[in-house]
PDB file of N, CA and C in Angstrom:
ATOM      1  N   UNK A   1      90.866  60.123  22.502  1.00  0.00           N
ATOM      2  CA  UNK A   1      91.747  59.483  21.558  1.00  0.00           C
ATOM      3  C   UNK A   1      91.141  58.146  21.146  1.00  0.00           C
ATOM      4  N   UNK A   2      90.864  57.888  19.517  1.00  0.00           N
ATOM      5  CA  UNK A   2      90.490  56.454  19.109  1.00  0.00           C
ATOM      6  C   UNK A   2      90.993  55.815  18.335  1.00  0.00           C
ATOM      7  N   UNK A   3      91.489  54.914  18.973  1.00  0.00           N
ATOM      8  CA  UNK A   3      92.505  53.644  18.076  1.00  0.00           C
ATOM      9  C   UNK A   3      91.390  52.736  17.070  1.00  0.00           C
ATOM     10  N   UNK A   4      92.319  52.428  15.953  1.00  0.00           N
ATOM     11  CA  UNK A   4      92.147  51.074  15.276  1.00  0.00           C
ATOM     12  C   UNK A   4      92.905  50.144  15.180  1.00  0.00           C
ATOM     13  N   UNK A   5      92.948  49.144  15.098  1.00  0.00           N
ATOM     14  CA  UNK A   5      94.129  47.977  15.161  1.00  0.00           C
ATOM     15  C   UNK A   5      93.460  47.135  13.557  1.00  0.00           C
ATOM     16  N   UNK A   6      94.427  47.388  12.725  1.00  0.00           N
ATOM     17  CA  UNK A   6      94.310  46.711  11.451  1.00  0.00           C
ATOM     18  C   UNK A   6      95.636  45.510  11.244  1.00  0.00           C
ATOM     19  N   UNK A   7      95.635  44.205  11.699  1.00  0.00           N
ATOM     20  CA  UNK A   7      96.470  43.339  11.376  1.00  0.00           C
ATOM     21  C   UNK A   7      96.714  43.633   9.791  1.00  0.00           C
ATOM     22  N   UNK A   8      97.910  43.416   9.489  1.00  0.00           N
ATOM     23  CA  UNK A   8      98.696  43.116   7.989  1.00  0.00           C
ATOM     24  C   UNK A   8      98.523  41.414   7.856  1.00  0.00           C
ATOM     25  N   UNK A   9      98.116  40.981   6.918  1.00  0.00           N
ATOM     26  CA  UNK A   9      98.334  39.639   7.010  1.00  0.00           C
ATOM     27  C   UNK A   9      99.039  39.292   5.625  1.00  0.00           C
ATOM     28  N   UNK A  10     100.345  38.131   5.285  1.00  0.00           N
ATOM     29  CA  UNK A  10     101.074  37.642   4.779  1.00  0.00           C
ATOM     30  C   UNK A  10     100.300  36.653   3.725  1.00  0.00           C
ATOM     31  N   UNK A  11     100.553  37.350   2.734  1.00  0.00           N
ATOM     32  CA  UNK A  11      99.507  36.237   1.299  1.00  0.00           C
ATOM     33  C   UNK A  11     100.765  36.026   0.919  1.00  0.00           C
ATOM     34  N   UNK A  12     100.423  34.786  -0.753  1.00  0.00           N
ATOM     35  CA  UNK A  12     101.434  34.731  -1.619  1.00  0.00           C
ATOM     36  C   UNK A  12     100.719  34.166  -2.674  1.00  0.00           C
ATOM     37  N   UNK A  13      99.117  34.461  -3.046  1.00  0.00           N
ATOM     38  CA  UNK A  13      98.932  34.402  -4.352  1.00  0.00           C
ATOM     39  C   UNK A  13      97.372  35.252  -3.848  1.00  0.00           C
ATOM     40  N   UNK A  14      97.805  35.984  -5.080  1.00  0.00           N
ATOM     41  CA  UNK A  14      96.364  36.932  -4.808  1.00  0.00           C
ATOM     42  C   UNK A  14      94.701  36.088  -4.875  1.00  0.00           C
ATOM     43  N   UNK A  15      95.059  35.355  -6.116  1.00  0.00           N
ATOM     44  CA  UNK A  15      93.434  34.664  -6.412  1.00  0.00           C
ATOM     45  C   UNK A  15      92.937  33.867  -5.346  1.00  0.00           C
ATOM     46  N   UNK A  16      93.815  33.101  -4.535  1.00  0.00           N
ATOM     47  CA  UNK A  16      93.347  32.149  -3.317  1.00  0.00           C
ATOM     48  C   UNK A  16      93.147  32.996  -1.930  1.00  0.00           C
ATOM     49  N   UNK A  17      94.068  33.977  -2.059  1.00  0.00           N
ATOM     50  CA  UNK A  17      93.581  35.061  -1.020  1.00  0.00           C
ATOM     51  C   UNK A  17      92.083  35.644  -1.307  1.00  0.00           C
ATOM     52  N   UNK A  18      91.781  36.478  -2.148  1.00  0.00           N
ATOM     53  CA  UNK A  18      90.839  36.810  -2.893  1.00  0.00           C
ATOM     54  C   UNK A  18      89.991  35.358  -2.591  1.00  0.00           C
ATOM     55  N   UNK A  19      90.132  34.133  -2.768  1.00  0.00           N
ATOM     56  CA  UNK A  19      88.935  33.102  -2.922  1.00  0.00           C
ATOM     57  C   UNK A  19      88.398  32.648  -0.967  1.00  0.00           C
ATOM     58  N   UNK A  20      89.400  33.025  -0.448  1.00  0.00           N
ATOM     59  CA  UNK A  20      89.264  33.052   1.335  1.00  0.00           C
ATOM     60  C   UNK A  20      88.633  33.911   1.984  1.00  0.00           C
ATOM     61  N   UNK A  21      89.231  35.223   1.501  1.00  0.00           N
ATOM     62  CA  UNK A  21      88.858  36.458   2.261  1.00  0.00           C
ATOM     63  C   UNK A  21      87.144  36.797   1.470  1.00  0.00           C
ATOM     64  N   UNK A  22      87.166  36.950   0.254  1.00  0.00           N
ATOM     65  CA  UNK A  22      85.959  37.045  -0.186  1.00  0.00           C
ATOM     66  C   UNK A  22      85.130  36.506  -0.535  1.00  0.00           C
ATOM     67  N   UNK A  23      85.577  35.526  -0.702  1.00  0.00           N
ATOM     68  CA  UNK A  23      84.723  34.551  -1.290  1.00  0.00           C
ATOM     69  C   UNK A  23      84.053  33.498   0.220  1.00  0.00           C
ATOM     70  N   UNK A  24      84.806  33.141   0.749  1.00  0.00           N
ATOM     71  CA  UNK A  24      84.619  32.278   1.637  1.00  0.00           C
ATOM     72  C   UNK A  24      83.928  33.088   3.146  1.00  0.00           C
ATOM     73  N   UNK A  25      84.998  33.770   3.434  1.00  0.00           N
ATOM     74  CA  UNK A  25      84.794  35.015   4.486  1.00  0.00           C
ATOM     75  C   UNK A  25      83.194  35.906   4.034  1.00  0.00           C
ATOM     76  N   UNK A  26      83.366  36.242   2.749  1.00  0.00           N
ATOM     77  CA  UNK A  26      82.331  36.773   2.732  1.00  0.00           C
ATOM     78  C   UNK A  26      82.397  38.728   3.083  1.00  0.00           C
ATOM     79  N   UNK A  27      83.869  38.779   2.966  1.00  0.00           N
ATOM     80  CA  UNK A  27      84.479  40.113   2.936  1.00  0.00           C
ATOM     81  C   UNK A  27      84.478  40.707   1.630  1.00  0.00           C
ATOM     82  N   UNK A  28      84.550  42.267   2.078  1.00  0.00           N
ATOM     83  CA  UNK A  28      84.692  43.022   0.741  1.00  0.00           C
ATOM     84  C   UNK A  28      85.669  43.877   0.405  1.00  0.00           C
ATOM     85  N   UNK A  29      86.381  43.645  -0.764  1.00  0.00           N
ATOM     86  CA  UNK A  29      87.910  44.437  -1.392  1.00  0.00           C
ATOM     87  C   UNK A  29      87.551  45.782  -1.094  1.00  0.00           C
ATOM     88  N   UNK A  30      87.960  46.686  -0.155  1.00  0.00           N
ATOM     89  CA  UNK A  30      87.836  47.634  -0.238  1.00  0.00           C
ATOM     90  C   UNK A  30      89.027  48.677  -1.105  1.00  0.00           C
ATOM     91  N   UNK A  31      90.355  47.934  -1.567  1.00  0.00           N
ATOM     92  CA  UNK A  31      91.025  48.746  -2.415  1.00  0.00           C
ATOM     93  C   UNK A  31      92.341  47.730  -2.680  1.00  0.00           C
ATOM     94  N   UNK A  32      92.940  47.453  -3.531  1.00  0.00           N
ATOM     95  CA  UNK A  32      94.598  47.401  -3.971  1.00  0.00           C
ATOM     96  C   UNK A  32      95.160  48.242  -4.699  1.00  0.00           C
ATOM     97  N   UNK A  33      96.251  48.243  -4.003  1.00  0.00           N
ATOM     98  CA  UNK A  33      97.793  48.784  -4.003  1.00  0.00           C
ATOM     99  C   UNK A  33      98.803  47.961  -5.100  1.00  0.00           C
ATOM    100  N   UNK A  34      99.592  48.390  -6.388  1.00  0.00           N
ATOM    101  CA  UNK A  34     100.517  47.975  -7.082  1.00  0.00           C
ATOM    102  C   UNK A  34     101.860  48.914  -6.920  1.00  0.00           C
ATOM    103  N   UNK A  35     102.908  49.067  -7.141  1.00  0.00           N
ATOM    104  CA  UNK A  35     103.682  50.052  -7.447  1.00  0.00           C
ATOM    105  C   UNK A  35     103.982  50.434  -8.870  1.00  0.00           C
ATOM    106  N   UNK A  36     103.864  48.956  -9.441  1.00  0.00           N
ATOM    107  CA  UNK A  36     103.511  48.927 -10.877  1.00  0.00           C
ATOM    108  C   UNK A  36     103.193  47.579 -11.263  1.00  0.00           C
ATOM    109  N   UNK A  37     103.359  47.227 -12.732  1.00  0.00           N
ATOM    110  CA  UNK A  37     102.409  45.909 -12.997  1.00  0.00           C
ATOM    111  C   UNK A  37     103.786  44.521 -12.408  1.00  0.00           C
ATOM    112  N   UNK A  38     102.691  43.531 -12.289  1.00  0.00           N
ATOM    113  CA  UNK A  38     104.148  42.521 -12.096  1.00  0.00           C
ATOM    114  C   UNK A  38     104.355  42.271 -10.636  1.00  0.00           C
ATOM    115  N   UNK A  39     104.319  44.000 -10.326  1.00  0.00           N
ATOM    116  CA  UNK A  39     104.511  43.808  -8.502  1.00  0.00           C
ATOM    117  C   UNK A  39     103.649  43.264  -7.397  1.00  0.00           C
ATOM    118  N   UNK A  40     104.046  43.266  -6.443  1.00  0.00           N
ATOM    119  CA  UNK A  40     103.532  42.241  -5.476  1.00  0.00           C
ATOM    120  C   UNK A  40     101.569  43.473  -4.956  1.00  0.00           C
ATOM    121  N   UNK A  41     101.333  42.501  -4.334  1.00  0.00           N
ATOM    122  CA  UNK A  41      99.246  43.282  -4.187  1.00  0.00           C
ATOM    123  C   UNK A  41      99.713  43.996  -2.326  1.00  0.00           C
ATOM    124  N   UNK A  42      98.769  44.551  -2.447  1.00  0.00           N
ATOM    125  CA  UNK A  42      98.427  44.855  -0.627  1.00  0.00           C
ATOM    126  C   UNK A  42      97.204  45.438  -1.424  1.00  0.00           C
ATOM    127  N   UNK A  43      96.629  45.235  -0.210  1.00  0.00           N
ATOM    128  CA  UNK A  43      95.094  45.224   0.002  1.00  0.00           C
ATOM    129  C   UNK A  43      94.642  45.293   0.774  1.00  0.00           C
ATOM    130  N   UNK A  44      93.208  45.740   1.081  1.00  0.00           N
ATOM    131  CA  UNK A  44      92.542  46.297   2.373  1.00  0.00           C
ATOM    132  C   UNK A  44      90.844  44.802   1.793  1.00  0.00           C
ATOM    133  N   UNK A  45      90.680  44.343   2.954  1.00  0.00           N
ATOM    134  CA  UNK A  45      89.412  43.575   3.223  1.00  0.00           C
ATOM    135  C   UNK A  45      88.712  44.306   4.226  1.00  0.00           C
ATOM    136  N   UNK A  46      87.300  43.966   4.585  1.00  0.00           N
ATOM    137  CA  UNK A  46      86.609  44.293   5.550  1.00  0.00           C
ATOM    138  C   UNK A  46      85.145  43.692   5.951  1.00  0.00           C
ATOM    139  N   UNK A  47      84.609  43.884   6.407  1.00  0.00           N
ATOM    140  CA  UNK A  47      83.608  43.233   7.012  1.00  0.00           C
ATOM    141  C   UNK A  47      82.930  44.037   8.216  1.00  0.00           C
ATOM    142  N   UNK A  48      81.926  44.817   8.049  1.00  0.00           N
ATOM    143  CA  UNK A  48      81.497  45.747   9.103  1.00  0.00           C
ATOM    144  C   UNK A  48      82.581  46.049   9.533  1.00  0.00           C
ATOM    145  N   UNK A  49      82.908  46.039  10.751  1.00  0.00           N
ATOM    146  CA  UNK A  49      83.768  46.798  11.403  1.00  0.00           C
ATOM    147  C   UNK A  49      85.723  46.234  11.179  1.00  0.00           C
ATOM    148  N   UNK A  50      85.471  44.947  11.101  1.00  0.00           N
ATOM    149  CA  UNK A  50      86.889  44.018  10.581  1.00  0.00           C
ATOM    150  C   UNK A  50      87.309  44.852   9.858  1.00  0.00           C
ATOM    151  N   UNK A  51      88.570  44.859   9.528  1.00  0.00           N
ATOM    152  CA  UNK A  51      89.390  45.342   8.262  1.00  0.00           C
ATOM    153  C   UNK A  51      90.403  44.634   8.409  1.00  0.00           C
ATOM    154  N   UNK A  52      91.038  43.752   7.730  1.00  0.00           N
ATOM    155  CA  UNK A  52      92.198  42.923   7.246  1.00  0.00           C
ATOM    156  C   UNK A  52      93.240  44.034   5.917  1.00  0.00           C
ATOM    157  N   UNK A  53      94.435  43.732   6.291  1.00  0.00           N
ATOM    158  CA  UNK A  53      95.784  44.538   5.095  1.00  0.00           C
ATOM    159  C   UNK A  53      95.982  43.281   4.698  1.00  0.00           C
ATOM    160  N   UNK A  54      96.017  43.153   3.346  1.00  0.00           N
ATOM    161  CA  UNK A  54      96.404  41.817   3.088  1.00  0.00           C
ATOM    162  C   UNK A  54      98.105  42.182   1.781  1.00  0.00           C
ATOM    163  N   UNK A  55      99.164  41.301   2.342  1.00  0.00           N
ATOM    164  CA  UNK A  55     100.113  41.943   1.241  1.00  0.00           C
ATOM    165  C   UNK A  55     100.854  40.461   0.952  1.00  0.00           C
ATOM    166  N   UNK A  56     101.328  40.787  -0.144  1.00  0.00           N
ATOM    167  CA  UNK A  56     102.254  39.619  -1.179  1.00  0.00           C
ATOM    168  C   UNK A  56     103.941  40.821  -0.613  1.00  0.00           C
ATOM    169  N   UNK A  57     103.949  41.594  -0.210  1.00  0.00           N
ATOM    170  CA  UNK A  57     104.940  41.859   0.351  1.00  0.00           C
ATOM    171  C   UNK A  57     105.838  41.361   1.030  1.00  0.00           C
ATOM    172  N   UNK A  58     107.255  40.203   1.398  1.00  0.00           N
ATOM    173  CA  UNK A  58     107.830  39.764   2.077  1.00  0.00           C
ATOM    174  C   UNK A  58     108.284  40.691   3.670  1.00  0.00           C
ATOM    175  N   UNK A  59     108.253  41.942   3.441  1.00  0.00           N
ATOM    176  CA  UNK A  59     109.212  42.444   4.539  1.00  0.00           C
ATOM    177  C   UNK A  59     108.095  42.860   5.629  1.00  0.00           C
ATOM    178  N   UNK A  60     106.476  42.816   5.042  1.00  0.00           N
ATOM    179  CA  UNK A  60     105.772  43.516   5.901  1.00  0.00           C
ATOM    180  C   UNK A  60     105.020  42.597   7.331  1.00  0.00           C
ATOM    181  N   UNK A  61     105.568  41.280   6.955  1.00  0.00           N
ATOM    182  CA  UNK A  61     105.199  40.599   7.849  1.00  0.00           C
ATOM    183  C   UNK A  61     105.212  39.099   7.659  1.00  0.00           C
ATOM    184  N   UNK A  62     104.765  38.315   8.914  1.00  0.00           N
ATOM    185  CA  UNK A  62     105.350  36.762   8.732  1.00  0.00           C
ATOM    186  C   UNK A  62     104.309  35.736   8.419  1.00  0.00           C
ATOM    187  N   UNK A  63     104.292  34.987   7.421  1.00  0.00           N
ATOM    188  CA  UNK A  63     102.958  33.801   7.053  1.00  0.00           C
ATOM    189  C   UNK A  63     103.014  33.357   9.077  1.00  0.00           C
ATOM    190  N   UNK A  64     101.968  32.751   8.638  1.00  0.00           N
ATOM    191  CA  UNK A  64     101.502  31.759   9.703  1.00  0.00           C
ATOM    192  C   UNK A  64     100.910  32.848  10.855  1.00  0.00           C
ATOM    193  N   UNK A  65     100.537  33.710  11.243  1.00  0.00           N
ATOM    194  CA  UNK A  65      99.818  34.646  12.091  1.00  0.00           C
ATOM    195  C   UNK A  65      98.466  34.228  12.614  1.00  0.00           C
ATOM    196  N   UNK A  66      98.063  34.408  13.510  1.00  0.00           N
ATOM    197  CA  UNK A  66      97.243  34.059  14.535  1.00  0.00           C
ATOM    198  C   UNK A  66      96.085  35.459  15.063  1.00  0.00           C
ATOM    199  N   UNK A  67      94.648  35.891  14.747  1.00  0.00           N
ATOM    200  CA  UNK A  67      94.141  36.831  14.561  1.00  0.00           C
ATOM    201  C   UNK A  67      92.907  36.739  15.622  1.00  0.00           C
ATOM    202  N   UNK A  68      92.616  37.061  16.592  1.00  0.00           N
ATOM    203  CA  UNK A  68      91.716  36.850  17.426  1.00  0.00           C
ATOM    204  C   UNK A  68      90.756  38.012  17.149  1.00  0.00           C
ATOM    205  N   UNK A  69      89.632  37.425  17.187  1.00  0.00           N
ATOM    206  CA  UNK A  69      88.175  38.342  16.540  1.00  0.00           C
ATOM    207  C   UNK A  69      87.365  38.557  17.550  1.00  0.00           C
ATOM    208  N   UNK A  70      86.572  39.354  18.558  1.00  0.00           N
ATOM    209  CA  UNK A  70      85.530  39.724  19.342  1.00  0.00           C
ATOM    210  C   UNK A  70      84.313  39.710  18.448  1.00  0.00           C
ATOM    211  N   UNK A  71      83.421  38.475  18.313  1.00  0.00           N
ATOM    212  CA  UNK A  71      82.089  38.839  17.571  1.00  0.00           C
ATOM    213  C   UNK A  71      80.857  38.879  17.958  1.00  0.00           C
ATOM    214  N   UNK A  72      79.518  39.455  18.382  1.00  0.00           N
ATOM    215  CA  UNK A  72      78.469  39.291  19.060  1.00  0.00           C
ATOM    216  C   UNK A  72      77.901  38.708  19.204  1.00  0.00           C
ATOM    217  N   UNK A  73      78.029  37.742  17.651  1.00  0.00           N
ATOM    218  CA  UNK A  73      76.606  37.070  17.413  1.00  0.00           C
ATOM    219  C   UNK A  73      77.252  35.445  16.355  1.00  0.00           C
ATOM    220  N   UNK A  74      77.841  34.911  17.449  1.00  0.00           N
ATOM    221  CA  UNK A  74      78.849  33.735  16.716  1.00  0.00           C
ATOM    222  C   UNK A  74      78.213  32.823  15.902  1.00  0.00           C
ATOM    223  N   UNK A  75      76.765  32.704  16.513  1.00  0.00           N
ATOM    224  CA  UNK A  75      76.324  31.531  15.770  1.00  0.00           C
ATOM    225  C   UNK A  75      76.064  31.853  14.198  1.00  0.00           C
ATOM    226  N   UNK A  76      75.743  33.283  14.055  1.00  0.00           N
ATOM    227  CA  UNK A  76      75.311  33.526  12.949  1.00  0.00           C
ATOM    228  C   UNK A  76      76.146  34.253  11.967  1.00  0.00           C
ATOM    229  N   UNK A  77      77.345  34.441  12.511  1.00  0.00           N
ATOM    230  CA  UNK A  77      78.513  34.346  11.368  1.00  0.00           C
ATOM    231  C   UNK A  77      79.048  32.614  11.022  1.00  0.00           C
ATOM    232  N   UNK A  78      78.601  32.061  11.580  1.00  0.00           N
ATOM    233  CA  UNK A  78      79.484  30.764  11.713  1.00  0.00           C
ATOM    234  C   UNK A  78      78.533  29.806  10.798  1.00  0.00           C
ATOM    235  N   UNK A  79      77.673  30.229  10.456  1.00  0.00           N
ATOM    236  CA  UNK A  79      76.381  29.379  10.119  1.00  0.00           C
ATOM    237  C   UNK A  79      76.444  30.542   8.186  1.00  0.00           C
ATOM    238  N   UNK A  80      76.780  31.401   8.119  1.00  0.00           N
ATOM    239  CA  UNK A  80      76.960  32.422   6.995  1.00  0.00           C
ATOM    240  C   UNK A  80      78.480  31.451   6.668  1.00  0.00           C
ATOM    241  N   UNK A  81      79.594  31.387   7.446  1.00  0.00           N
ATOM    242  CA  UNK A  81      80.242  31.593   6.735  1.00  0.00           C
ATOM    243  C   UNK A  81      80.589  29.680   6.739  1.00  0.00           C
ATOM    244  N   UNK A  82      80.155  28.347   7.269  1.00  0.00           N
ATOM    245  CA  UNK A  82      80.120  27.821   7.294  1.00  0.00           C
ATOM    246  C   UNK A  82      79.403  27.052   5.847  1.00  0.00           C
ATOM    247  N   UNK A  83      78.125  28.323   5.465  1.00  0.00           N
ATOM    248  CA  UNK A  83      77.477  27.478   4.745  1.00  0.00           C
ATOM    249  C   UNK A  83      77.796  27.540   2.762  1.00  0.00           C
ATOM    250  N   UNK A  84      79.097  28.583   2.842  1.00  0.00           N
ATOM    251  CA  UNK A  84      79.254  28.659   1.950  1.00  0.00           C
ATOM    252  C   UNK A  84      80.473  27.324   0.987  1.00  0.00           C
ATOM    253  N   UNK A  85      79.964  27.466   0.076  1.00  0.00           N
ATOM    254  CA  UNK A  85      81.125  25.819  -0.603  1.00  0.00           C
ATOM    255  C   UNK A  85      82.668  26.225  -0.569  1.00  0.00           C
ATOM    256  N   UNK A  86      83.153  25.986   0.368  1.00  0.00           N
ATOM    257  CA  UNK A  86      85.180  26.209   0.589  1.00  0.00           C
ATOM    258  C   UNK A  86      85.646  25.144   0.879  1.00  0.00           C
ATOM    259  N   UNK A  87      86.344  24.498   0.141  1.00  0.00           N
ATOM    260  CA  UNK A  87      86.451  22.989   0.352  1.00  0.00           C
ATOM    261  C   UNK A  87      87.816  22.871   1.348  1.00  0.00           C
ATOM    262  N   UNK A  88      88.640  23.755   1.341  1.00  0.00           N
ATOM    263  CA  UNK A  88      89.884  23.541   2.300  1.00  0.00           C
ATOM    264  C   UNK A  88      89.533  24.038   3.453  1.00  0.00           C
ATOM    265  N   UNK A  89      88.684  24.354   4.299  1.00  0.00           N
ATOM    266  CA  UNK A  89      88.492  24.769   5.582  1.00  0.00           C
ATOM    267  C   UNK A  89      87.128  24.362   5.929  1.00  0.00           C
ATOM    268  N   UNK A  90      86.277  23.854   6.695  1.00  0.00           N
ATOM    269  CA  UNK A  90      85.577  23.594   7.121  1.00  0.00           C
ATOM    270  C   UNK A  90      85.552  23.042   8.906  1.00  0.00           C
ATOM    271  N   UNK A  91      85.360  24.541   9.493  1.00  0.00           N
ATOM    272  CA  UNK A  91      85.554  25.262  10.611  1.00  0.00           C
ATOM    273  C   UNK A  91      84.246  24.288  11.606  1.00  0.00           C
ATOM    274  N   UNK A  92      84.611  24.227  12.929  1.00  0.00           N
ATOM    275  CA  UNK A  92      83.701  24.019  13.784  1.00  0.00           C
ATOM    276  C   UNK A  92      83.185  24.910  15.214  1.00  0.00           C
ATOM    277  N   UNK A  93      82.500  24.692  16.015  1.00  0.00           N
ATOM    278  CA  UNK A  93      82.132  25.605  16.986  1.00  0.00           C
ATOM    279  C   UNK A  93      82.702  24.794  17.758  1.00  0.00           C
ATOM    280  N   UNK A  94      83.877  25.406  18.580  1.00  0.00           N
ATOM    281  CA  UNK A  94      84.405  25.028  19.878  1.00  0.00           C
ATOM    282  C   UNK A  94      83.934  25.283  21.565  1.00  0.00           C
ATOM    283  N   UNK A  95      84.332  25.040  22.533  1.00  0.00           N
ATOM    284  CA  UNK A  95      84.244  25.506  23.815  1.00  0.00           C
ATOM    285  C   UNK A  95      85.272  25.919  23.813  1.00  0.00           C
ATOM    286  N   UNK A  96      85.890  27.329  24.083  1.00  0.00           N
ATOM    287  CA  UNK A  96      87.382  27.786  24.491  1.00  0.00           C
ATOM    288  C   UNK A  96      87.431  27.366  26.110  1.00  0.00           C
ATOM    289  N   UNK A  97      88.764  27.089  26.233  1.00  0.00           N
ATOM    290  CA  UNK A  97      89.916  26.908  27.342  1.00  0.00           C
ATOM    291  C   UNK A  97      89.262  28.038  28.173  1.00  0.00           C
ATOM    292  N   UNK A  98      88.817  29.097  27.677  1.00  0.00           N
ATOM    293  CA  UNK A  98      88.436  30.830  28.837  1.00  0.00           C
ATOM    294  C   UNK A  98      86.809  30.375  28.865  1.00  0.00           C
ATOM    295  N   UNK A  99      85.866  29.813  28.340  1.00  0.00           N
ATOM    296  CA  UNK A  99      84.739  29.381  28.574  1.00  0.00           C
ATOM    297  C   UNK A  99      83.917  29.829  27.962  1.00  0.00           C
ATOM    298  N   UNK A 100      84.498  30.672  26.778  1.00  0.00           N
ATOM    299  CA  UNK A 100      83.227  31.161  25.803  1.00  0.00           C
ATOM    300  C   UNK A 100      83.583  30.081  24.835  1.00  0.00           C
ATOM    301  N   UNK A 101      82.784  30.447  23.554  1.00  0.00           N
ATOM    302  CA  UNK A 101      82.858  29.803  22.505  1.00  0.00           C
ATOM    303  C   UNK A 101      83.216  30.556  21.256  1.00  0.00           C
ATOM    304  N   UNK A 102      83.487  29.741  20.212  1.00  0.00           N
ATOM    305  CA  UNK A 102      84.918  29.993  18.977  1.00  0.00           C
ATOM    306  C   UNK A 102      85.205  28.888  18.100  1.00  0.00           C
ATOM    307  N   UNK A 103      85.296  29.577  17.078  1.00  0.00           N
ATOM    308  CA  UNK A 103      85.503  29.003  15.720  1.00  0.00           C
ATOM    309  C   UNK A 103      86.798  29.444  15.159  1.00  0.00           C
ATOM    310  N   UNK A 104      88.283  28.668  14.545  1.00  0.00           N
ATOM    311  CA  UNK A 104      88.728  29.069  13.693  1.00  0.00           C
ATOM    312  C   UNK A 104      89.072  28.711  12.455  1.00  0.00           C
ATOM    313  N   UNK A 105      89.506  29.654  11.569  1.00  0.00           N
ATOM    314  CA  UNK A 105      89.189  29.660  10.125  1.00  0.00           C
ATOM    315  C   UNK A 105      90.628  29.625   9.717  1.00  0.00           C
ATOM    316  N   UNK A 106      91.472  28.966   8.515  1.00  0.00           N
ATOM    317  CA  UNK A 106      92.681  28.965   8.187  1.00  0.00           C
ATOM    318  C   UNK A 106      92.930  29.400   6.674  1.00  0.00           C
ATOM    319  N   UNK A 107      93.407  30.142   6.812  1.00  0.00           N
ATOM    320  CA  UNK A 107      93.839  30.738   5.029  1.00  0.00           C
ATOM    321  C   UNK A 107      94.427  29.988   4.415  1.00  0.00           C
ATOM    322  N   UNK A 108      94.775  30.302   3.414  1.00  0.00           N
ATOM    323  CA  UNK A 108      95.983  29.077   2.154  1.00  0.00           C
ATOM    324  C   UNK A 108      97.118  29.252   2.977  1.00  0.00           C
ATOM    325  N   UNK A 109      97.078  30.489   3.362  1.00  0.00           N
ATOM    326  CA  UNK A 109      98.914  30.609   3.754  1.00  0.00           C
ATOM    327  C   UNK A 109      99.003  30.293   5.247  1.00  0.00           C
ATOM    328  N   UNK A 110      98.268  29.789   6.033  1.00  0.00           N
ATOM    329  CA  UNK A 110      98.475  29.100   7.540  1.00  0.00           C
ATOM    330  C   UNK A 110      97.957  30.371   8.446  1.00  0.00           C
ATOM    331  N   UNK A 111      97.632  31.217   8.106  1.00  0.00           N
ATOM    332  CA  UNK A 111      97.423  32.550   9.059  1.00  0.00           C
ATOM    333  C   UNK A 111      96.234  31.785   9.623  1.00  0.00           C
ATOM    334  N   UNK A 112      96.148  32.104  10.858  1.00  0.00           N
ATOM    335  CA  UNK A 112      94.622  32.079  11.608  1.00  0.00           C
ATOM    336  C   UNK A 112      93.848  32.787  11.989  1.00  0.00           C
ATOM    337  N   UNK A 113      92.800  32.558  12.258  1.00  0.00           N
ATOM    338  CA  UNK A 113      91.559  33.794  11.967  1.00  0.00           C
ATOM    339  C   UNK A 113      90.419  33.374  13.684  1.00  0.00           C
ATOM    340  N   UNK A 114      90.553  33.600  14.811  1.00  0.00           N
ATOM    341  CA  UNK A 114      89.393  33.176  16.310  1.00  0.00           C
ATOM    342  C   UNK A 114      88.696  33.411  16.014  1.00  0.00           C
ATOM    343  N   UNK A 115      87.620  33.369  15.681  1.00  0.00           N
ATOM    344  CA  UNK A 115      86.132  34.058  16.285  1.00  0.00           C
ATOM    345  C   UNK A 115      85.851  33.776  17.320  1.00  0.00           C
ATOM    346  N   UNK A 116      85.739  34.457  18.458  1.00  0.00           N
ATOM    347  CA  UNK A 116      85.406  34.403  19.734  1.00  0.00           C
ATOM    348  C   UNK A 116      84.140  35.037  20.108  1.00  0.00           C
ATOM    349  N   UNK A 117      82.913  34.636  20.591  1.00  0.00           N
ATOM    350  CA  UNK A 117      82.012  35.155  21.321  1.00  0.00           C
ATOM    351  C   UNK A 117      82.370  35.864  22.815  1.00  0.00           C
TER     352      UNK A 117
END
């Protein structure tokens, strides 16, 4: 039996989502969802193995979320995604409290993003 675990995460404007997740992150739209025009987005992001749901949906979940990441090779996502121009986040390399090391990243809408080695 093989699980995936895809967090939903809580947007509320597509273009700044879109300017975080892809632009900044360095993720790729793998599809949106309308029901019709006007209506609210959900969306699928990804990144090798990552996949983020991203929705303007109210009922599917709560702003401000907290996303812990397992990554192999920290320095060199952190140095990719560090070096790109995002003027509202500019992330550092921590020592975690558990003794590895970690970076986190904050969306428009307060969600948080670990990278953990």
């Amino acid at each position: 039996m093989n699980f995936q675990t895809i967090p939903i995460i809580r947007i509320f404007d597509e273009d700044k989502a879109k300017e975080f997740y892809l632009d900044f992150l360095g993720m790729s739209l793998d599809w949106e969802h309308r029901f019709e025009t006007n209506y609210p987005i959900y969306m699928q992001v990804s990144k090798g193995g990552l996949v983020f749901h991203l929705s303007e949906h109210s009922g599917d979940c709560s702003p401000g979320s907290k996303n812990f990441v397992k990554v192999s090779d920290l320095d060199t996502l952190f140095q990719e995604i560090a070096s790109r121009p995002y003027r509202y986040c500019k992330p550092s390399i921590d020592q975690a409290p558990w003794g590895g090391r970690c970076f986190t990243v904050i969306d428009p809408f307060s969600n948080k993003i670990l990278f953990s080695e």
